[in-house]
C-alpha atoms as a PDB file:
ATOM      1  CA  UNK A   1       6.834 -14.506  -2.625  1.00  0.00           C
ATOM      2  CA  UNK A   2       5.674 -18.299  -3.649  1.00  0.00           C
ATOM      3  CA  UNK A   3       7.269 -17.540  -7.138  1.00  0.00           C
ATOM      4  CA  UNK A   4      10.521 -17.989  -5.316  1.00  0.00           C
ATOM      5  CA  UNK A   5       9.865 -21.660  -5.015  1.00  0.00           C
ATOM      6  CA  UNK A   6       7.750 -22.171  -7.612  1.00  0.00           C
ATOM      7  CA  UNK A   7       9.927 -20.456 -10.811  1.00  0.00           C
ATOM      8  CA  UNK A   8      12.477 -22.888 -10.024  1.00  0.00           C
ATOM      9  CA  UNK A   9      10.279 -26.179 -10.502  1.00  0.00           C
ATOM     10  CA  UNK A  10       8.604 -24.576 -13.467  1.00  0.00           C
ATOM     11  CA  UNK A  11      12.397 -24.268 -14.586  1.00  0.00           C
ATOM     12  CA  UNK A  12      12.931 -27.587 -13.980  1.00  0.00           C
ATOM     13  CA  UNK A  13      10.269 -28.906 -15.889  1.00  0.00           C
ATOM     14  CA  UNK A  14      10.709 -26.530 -19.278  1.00  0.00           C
ATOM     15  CA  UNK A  15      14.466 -28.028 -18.655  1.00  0.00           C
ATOM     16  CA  UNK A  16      12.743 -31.844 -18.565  1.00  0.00           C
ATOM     17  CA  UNK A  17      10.506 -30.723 -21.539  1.00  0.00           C
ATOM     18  CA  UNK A  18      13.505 -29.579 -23.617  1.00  0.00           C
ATOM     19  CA  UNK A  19      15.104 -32.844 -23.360  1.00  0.00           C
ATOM     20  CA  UNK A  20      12.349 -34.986 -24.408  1.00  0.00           C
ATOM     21  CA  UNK A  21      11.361 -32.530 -27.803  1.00  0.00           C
ATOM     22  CA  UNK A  22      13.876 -32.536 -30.408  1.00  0.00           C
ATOM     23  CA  UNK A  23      15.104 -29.562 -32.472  1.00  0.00           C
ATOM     24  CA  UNK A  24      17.189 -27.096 -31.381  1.00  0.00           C
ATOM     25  CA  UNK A  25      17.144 -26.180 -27.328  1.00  0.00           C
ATOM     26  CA  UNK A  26      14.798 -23.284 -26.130  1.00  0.00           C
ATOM     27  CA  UNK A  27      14.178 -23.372 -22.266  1.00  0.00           C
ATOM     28  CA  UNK A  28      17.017 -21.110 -21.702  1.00  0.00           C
ATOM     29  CA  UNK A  29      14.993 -18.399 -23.333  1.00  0.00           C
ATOM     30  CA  UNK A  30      12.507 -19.065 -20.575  1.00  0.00           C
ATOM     31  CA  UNK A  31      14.804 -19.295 -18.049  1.00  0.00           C
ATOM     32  CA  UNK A  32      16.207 -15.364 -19.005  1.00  0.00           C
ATOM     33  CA  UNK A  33      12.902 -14.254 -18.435  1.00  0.00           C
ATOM     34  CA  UNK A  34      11.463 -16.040 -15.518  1.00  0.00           C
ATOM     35  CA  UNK A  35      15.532 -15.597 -14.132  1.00  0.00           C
ATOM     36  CA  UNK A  36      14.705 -11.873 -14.237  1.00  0.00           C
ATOM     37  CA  UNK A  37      11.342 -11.866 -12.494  1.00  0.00           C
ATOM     38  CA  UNK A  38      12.648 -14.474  -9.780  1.00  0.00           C
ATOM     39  CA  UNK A  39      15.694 -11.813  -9.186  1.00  0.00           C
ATOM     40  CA  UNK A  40      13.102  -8.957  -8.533  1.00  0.00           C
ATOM     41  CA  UNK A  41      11.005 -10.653  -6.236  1.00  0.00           C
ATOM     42  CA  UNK A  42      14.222 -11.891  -4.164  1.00  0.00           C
ATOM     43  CA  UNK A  43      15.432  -8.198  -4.092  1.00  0.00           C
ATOM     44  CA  UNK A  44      11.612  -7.314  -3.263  1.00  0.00           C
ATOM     45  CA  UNK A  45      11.585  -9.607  -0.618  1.00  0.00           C
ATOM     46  CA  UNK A  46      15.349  -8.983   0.686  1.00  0.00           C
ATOM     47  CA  UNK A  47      13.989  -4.945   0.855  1.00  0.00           C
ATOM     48  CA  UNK A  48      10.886  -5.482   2.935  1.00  0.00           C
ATOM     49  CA  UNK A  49      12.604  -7.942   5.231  1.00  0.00           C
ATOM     50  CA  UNK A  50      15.356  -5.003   5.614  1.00  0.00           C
ATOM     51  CA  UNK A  51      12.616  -2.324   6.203  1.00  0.00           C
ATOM     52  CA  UNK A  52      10.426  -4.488   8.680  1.00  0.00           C
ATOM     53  CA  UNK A  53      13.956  -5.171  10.626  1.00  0.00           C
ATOM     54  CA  UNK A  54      14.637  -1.117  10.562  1.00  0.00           C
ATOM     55  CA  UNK A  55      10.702  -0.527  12.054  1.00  0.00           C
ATOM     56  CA  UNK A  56      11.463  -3.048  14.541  1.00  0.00           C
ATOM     57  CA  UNK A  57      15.080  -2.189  15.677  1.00  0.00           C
ATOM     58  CA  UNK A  58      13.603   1.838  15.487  1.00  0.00           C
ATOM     59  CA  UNK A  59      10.734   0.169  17.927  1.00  0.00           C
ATOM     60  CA  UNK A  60      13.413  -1.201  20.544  1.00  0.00           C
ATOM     61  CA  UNK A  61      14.992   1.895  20.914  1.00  0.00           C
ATOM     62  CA  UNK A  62      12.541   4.240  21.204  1.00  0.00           C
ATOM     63  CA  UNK A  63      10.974   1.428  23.911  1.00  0.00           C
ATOM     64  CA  UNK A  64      14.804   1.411  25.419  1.00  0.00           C
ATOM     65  CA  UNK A  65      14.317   5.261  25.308  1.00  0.00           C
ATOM     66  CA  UNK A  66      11.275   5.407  27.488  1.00  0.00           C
ATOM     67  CA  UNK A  67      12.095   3.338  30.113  1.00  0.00           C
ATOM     68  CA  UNK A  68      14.821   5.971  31.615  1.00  0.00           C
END
């Protein structure tokens, strides 16, 4: 879950990098590839935050359940 933060800055500094070589541009290359692997980890992320909100809501109601 830290690459979340951290592939942007790395990002940010192939972008800084780019500017300062000369020849033709490259970072976006990188950025396709570490694009794709930040994209995965959000949807990882997004789909264990979803399934610890199901065990918890499924928690409250069998706890609602018990009490009548």
């Amino acid at each position: 879950m830290s690459f979340l933060l951290t592939g942007p800055i790395i990002l940010t500094f192939l972008f800084v990098v780019d500017l300062m070589t000369p020849g033709p541009s490259w970072w976006h290359w990188a950025a396709l590839g570490i694009g794709f692997a930040w994209v995965m980890t959000l949807l990882r992320a997004m789909r264990m935050l979803v399934m610890v909100g199901g065990l918890a809501g499924l928690a409250a109601l069998i706890a609602s359940r018990r009490r009548w």
